[in-house]
C-alpha atoms as a PDB file:
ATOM      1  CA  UNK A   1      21.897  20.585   4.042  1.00  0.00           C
ATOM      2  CA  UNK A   2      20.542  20.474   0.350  1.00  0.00           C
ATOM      3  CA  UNK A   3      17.306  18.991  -0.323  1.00  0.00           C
ATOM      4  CA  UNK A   4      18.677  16.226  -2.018  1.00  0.00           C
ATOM      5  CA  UNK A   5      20.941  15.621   1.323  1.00  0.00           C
ATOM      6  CA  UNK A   6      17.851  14.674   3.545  1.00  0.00           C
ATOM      7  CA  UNK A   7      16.501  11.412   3.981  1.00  0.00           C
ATOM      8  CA  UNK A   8      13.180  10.144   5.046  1.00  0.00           C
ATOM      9  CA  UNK A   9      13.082   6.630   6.490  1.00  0.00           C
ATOM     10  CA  UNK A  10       9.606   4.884   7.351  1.00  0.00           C
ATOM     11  CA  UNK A  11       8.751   3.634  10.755  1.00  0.00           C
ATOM     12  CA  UNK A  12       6.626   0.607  11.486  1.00  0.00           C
ATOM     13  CA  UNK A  13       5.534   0.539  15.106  1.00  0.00           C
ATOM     14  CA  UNK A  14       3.754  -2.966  16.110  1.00  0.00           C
ATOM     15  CA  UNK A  15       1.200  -3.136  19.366  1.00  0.00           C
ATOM     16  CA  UNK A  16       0.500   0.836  19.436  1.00  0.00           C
ATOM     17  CA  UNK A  17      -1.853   1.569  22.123  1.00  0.00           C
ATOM     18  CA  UNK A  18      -2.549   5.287  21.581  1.00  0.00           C
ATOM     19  CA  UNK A  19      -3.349   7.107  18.647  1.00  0.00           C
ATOM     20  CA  UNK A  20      -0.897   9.636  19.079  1.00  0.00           C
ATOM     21  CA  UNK A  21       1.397  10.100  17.097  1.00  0.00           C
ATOM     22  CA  UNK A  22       5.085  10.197  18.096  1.00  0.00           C
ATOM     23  CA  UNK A  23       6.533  13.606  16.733  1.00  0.00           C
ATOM     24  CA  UNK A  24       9.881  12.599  17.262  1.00  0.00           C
ATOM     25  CA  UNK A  25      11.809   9.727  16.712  1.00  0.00           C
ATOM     26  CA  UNK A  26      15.918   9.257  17.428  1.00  0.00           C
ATOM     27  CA  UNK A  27      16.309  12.363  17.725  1.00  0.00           C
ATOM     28  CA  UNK A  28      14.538  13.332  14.756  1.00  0.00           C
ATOM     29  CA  UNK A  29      11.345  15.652  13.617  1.00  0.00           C
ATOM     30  CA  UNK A  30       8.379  13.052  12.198  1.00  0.00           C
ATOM     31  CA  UNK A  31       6.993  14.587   9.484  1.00  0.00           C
ATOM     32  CA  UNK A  32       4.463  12.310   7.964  1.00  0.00           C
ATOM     33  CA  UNK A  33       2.619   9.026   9.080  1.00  0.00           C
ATOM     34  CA  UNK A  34       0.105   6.481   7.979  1.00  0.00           C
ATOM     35  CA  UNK A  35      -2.203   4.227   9.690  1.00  0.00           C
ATOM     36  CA  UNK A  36      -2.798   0.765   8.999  1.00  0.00           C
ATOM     37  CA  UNK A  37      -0.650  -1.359   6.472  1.00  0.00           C
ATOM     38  CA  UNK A  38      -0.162   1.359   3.744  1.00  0.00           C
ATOM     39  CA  UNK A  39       2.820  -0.049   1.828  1.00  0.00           C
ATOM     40  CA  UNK A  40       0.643  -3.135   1.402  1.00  0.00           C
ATOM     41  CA  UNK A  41      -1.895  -1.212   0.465  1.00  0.00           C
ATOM     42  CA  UNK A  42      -0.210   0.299  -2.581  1.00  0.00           C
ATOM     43  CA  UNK A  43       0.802  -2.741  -3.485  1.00  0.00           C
ATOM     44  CA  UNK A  44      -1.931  -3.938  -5.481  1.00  0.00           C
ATOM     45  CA  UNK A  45      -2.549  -0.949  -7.361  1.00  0.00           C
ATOM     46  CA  UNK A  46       0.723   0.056  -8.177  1.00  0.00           C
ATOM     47  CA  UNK A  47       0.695  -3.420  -9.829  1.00  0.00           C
ATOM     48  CA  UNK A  48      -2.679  -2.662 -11.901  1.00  0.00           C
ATOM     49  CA  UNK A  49      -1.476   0.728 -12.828  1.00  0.00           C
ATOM     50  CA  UNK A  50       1.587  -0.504 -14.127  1.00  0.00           C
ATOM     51  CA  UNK A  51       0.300  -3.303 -15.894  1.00  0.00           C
ATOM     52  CA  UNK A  52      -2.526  -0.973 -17.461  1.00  0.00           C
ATOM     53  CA  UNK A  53       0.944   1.260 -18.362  1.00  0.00           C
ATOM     54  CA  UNK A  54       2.557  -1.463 -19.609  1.00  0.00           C
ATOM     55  CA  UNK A  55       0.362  -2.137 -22.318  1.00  0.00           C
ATOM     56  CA  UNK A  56      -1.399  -5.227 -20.548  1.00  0.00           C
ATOM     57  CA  UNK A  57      -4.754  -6.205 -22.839  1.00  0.00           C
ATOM     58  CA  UNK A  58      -8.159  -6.376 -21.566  1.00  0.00           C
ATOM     59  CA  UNK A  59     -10.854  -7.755 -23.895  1.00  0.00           C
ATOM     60  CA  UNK A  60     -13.097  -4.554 -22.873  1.00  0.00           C
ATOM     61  CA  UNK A  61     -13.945  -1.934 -20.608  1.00  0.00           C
ATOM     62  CA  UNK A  62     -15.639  -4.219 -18.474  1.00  0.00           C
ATOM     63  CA  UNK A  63     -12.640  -6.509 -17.747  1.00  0.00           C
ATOM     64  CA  UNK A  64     -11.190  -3.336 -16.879  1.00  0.00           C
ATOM     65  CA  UNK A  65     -13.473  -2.910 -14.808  1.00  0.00           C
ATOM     66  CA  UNK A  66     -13.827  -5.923 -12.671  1.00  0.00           C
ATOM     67  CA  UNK A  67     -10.218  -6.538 -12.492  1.00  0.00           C
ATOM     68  CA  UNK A  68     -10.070  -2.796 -10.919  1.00  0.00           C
ATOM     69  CA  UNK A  69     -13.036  -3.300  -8.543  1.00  0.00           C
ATOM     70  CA  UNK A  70     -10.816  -6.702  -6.884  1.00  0.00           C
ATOM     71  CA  UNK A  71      -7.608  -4.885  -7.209  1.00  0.00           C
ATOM     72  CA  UNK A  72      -9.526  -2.286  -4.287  1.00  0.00           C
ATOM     73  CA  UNK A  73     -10.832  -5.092  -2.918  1.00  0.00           C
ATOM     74  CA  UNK A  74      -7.403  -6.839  -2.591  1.00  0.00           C
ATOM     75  CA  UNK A  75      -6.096  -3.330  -1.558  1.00  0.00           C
ATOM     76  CA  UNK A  76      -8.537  -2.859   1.083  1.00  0.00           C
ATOM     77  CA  UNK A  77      -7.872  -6.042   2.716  1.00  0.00           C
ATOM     78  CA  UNK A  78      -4.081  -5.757   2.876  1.00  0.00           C
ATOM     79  CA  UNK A  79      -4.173  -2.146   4.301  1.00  0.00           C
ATOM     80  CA  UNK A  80      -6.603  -3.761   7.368  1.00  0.00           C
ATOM     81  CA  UNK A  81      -4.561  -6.971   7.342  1.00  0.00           C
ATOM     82  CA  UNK A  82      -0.920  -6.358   5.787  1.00  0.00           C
ATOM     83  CA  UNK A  83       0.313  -8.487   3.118  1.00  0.00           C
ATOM     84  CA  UNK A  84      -2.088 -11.910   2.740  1.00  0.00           C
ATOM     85  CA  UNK A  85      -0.373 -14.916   2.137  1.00  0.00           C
ATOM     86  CA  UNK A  86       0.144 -16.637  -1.389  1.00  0.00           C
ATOM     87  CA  UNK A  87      -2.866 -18.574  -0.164  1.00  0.00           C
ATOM     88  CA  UNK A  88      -5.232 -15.970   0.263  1.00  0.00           C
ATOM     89  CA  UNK A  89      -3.787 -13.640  -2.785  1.00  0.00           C
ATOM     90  CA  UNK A  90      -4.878 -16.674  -4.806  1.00  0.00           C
ATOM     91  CA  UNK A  91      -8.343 -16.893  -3.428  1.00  0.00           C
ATOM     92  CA  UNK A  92      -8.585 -12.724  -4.029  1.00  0.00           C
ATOM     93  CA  UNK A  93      -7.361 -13.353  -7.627  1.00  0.00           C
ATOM     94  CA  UNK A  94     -10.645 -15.505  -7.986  1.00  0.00           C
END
């Protein structure tokens, strides 16, 4: 099998009780893992990055700034808590 061939799928196991890790799953090798909610996680950055990429315009290096400190913020919550509801993301977006 090429590299190209293989395929890595991600696993989402709900109501864990150990922190062991499994280090196989159908019949295959696990070879990396995350705790918490870390596509959620990304989320938010990857959204600030590419914005900052795209060309998006802040007035100065203190908007910067502040919009980066509650993008962690935002981040930080939604790897503890998973993806917050429109609700919530609103409140976080101050």
């Amino acid at each position: 099998m090429s590299t190209a061939d293989k395929r890595y799928d991600t696993l989402v196991i709900r109501g864990a009780t150990s922190k062991e890790v499994p280090r196989e799953a159908a019949g295959c090798e696990v070879v990396a893992w995350s705790a918490g909610h870390a596509i959620a996680e990304a989320g938010a950055l990857e959204a600030f990055v590419d914005a900052l990429a795209g060309g998006e315009c802040y007035r100065d290096m203190e908007a910067i700034a502040t919009e980066a400190q509650r993008v962690l913020e935002l981040s930080r919550q939604q790897r503890d808590h998973g993806w917050l509801s429109p609700s919530n993301e609103e409140k976080s977006n101050g």
